[in-house]
Protein backbone atom coordinates (compact mmCIF):
# COMPACT_ATOMS: atom_id res chain seq x y z
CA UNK A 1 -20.79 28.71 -18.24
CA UNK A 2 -18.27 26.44 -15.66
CA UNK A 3 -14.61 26.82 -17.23
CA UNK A 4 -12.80 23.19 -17.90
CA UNK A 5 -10.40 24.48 -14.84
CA UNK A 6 -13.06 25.24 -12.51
CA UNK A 7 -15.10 22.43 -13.25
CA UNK A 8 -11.81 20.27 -12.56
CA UNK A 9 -11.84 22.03 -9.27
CA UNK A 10 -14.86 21.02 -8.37
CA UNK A 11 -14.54 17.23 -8.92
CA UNK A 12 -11.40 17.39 -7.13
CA UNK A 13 -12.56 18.88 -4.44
CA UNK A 14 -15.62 16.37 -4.33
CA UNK A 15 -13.09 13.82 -4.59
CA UNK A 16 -10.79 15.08 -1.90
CA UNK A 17 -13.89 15.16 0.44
CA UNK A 18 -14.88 11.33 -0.31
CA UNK A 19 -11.56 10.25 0.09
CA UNK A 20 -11.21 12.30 3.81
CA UNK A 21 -14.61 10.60 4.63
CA UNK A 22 -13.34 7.44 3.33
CA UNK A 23 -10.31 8.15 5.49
CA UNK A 24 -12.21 8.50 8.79
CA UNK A 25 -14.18 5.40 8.19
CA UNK A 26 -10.56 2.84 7.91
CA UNK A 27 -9.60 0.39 5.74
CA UNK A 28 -11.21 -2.64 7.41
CA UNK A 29 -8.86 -5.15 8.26
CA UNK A 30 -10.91 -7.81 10.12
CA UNK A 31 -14.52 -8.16 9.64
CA UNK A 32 -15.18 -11.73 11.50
CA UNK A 33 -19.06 -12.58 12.54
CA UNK A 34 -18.44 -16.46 12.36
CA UNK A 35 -21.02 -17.30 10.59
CA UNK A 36 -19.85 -18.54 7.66
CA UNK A 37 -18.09 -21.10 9.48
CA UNK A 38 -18.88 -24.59 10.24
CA UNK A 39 -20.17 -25.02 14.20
CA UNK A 40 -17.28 -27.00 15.64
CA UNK A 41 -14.41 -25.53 13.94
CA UNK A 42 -11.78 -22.53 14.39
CA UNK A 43 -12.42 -19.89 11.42
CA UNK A 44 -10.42 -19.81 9.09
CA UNK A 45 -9.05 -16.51 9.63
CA UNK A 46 -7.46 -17.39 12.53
CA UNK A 47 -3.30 -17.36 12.34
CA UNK A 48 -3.06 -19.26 15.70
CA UNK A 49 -5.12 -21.38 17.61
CA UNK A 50 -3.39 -22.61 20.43
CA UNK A 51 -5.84 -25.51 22.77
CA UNK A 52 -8.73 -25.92 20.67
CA UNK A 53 -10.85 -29.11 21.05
CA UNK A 54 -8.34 -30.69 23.15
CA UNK A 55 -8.89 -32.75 26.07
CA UNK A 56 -8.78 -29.50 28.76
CA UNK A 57 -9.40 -26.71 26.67
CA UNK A 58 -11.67 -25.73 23.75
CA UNK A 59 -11.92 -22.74 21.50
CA UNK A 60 -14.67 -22.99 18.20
CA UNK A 61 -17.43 -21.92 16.54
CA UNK A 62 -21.06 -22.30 17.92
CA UNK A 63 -24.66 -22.17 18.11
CA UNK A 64 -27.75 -22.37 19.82
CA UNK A 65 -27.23 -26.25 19.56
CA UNK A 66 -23.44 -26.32 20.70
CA UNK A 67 -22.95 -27.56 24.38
CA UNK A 68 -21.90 -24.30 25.04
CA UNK A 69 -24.18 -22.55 23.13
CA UNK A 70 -23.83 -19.21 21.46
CA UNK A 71 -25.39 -16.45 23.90
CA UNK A 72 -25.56 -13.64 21.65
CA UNK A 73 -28.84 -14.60 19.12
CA UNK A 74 -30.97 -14.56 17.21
CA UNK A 75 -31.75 -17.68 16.13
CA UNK A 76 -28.96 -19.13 13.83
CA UNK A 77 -26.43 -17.04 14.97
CA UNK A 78 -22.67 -18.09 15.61
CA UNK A 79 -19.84 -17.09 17.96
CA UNK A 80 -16.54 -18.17 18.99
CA UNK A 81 -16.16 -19.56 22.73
CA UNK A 82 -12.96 -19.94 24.64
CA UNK A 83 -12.85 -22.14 27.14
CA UNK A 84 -10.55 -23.34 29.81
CA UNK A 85 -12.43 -26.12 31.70
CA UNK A 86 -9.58 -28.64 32.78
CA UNK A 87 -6.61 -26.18 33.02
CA UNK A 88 -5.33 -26.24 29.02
CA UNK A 89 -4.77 -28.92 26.58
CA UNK A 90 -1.63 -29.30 27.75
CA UNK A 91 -1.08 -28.47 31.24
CA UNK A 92 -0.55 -26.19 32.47
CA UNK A 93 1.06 -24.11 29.58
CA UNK A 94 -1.68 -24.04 26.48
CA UNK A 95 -4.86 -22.47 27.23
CA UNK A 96 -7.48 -21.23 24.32
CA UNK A 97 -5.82 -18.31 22.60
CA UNK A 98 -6.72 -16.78 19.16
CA UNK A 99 -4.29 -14.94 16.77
CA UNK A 100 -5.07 -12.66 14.29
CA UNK A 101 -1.60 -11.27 12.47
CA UNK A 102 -1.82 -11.97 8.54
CA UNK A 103 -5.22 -9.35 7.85
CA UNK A 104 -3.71 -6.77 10.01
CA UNK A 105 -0.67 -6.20 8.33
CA UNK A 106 2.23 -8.73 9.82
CA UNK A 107 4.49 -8.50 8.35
CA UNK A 108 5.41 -5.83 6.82
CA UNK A 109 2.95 -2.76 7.79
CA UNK A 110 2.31 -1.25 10.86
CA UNK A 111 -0.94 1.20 12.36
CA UNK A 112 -1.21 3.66 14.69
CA UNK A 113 -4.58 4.16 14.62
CA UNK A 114 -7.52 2.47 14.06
CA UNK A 115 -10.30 0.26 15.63
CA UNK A 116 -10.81 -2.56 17.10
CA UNK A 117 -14.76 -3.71 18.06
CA UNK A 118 -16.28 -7.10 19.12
CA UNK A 119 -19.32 -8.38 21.19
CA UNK A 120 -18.59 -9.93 24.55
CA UNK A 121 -20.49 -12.07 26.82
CA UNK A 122 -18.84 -13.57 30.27
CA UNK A 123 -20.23 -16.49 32.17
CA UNK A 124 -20.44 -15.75 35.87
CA UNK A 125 -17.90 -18.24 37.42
CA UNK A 126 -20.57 -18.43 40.12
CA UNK A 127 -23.79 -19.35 38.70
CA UNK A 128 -25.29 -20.72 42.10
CA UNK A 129 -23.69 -18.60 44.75
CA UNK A 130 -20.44 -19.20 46.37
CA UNK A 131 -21.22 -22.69 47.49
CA UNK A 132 -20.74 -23.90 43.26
CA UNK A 133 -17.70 -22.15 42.91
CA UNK A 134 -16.52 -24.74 40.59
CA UNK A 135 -14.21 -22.58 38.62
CA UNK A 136 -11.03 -20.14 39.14
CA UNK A 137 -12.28 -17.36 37.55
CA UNK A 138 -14.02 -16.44 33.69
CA UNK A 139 -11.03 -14.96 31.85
CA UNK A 140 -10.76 -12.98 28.63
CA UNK A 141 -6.98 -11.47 27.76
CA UNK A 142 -6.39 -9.27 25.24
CA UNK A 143 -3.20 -8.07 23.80
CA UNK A 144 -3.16 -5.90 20.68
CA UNK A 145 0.77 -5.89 19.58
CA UNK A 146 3.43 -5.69 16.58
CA UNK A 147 6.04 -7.40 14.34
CA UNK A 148 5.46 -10.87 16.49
CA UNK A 149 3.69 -14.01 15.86
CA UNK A 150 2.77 -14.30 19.11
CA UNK A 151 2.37 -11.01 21.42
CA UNK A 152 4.14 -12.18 25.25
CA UNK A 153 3.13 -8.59 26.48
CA UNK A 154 6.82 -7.50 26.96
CA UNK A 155 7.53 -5.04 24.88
CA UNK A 156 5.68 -5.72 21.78
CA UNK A 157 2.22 -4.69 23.20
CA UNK A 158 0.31 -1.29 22.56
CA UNK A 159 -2.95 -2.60 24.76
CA UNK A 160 -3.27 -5.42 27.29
CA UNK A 161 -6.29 -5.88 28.83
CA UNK A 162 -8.00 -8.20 31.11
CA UNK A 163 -12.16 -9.12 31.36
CA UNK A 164 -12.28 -10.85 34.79
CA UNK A 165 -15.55 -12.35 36.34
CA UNK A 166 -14.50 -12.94 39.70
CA UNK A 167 -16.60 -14.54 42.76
CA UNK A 168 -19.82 -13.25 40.95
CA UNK A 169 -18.50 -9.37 40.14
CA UNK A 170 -17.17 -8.49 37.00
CA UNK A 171 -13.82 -6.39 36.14
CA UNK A 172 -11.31 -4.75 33.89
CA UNK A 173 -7.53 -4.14 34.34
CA UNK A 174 -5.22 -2.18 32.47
CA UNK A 175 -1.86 -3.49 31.89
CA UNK A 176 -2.93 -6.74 34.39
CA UNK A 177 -2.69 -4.90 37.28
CA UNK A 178 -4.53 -0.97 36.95
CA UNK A 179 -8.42 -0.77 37.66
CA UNK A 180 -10.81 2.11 36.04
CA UNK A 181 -10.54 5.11 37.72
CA UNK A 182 -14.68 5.49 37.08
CA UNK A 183 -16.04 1.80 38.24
CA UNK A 184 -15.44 -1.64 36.38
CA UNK A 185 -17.84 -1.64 33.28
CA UNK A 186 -18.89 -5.26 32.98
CA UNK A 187 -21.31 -7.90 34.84
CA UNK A 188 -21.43 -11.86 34.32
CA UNK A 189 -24.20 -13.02 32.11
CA UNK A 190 -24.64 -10.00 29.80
CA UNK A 191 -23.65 -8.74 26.67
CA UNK A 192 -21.53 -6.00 25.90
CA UNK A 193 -19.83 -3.92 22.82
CA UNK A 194 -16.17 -3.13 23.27
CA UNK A 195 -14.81 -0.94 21.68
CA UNK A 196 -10.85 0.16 21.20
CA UNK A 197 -9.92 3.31 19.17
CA UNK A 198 -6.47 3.93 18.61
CA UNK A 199 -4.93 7.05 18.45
CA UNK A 200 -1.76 8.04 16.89
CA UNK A 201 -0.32 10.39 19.80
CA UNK A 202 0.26 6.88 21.32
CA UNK A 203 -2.87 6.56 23.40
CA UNK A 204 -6.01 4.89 23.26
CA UNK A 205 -9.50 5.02 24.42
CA UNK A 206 -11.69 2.06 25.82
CA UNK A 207 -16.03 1.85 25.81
CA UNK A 208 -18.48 -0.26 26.94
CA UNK A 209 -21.64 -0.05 25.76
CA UNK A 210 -20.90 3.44 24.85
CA UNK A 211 -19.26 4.54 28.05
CA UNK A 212 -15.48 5.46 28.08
CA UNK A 213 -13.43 3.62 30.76
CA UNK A 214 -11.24 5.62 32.73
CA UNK A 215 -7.61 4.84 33.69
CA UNK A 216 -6.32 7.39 36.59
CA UNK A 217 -9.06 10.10 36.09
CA UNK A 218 -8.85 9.74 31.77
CA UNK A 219 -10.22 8.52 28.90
CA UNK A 220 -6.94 8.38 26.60
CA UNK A 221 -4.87 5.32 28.04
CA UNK A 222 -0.86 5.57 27.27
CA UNK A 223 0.08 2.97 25.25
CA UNK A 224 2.12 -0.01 26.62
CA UNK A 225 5.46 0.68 24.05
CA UNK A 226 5.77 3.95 22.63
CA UNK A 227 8.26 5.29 19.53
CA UNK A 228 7.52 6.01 15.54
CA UNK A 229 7.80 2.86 14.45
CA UNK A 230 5.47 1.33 16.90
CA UNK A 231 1.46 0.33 16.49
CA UNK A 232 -0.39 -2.88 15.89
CA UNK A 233 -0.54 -5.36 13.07
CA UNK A 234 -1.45 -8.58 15.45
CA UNK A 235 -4.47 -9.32 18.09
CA UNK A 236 -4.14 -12.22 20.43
CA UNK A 237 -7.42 -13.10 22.58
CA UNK A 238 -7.47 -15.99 25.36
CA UNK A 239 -9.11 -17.80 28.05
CA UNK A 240 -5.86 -17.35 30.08
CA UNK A 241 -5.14 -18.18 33.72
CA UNK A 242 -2.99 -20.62 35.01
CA UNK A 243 -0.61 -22.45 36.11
CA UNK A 244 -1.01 -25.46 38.31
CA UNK A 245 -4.55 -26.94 36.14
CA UNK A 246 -6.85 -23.45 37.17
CA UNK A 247 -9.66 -23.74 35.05
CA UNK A 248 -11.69 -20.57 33.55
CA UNK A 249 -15.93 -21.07 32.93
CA UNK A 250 -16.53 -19.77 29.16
CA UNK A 251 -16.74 -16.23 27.50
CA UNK A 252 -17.65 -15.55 23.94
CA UNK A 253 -16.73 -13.27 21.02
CA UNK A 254 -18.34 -12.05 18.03
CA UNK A 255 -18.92 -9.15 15.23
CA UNK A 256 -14.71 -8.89 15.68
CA UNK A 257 -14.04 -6.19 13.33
CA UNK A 258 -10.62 -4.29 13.38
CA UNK A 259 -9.74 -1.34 11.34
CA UNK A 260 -7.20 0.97 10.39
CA UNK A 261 -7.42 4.41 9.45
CA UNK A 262 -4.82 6.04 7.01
CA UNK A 263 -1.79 8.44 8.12
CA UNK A 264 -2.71 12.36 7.27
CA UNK A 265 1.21 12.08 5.91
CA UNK A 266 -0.31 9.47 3.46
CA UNK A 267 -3.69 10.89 2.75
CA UNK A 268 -1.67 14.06 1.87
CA UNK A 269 0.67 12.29 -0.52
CA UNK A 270 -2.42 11.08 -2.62
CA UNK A 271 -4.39 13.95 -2.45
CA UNK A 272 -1.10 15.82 -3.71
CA UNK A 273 -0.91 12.81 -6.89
CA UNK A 274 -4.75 14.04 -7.69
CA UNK A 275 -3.62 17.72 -7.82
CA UNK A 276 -0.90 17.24 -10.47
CA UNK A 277 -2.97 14.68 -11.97
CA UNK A 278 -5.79 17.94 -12.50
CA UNK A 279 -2.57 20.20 -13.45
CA UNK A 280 -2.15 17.83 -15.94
CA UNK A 281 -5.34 17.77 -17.59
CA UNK A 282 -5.44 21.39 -17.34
């Protein structure tokens, strides 16, 4: 026959195990596939949306049906395109940008590590050859940052990255200036899954499709600002490139999803609060 304290040991034990898996999953902070959200419109759970629908930049929801429709599919799908066509809505300074701060924690909370996922697709900024080159480039920046409205990139940045599609070829840049050490991982006209993990030794890793992007010979990235009180509790994407009225051909986002997965310091505290709990009911 089980004895009441082993039998207690056993459910805590079951319990400790769900909440460890529960653990490596994250708490997800983000989960935005757009398509609850009326075509036309900025969702809802953006903070910020700086030069959308404005008279030379735009940055909404879409479909199939949208004059720049949604490339992703199937049929009845919805997306979120940035799009830079006439230099920003209010030249040169205000380009399409997205903020995300309030569901990841601003203010107030903090993560070193965690997730951040979303689809991608990059129109080439040559479509015809070089004799259309219409446009200065097809932009996507991305800063992931903390404590700030508004990440500028100078110290309040953990990641900042930059999707180019440049004269046809595609790229990536670390930091705005530092190519993969293994090949750039994207093409124009194509869809791909990106993928950020971030680790709490203060690095992080980057994938494509899969495939880990290397910066100097390796697959864990320093972060931008290091120290114990720094992480991420914002995420800023834009159709960014400018001054003087450059102009950026469209890319589009969707299935954004950010998580965050729990300190061990703090898994340990609870899982300590279930032992005396058991002690208790001994």
């Amino acid at each position: 026959m089980i004895s009441f304290r082993f039998a207690s040991f056993l459910s805590l034990a079951a319990l400790c195990c769900a909440m460890s898996a529960a653990a490596a999953r994250g708490q997800v902070l983000l989960d935005e596939t757009f398509d609850d959200d009326a075509v036309g419109s900025t969702t809802n759970t953006i903070d910020i949306a700086l030069g959308a629908n404005g008279p030379g930049s735009d940055l909404e929801v879409v479909d199939s049906s949208s004059p720049q429709p949604d490339p992703f599919g199937p049929a009845g799908n919805k997306s979120l395109v940035f799009d830079n066509f006439n230099g920003g809505s209010a030249n040169p300074n205000v380009w399409p940008f997205a903020v995300w701060n309030n569901e990841l924690g601003r203010p107030g909370t903090t993560y070193r590590h965690g997730t951040l996922e979303f689809d991608l697709y990059m129109k080439n900024d040559r479509p015809g050859g070089p004799e259309t080159d219409t446009k200065f480039w097809s932009y996507l920046d991305l800063r992931l940052g903390f404590d700030t409205a508004f990440p500028n990139t100078v110290g309040d940045t953990i990641v900042y990255g930059n999707f180019r599609i440049q004269d046809g070829v595609g790229y990536y840049f670390f930091d705005n200036a530092t190519g993969p050490s293994n090949g750039h991982p994207i093409m124009p006209d194509t869809a791909y899954k990106i993928a950020y993990t971030i680790l709490p030794n203060e690095t992080y890793t980057l994938q494509v499709n899969g495939n880990f992007v290397e910066k100097d010979g390796s697959k864990f990235v320093p972060w931008r600002t290091t120290g114990p009180t720094k992480g991420f509790n914002v995420l800023a994407i834009g159709s960014a490139f400018g001054p003087n009225f450059l102009t950026n051909t469209p890319f589009w986002i969707d299935n954004l999803k950010v998580t965050a997965i729990p300190e061990p310091a703090s898994l340990g505290l609870a899982l300590a609060g279930l032992v005396l709990l058991a002690r208790r009911r001994r």
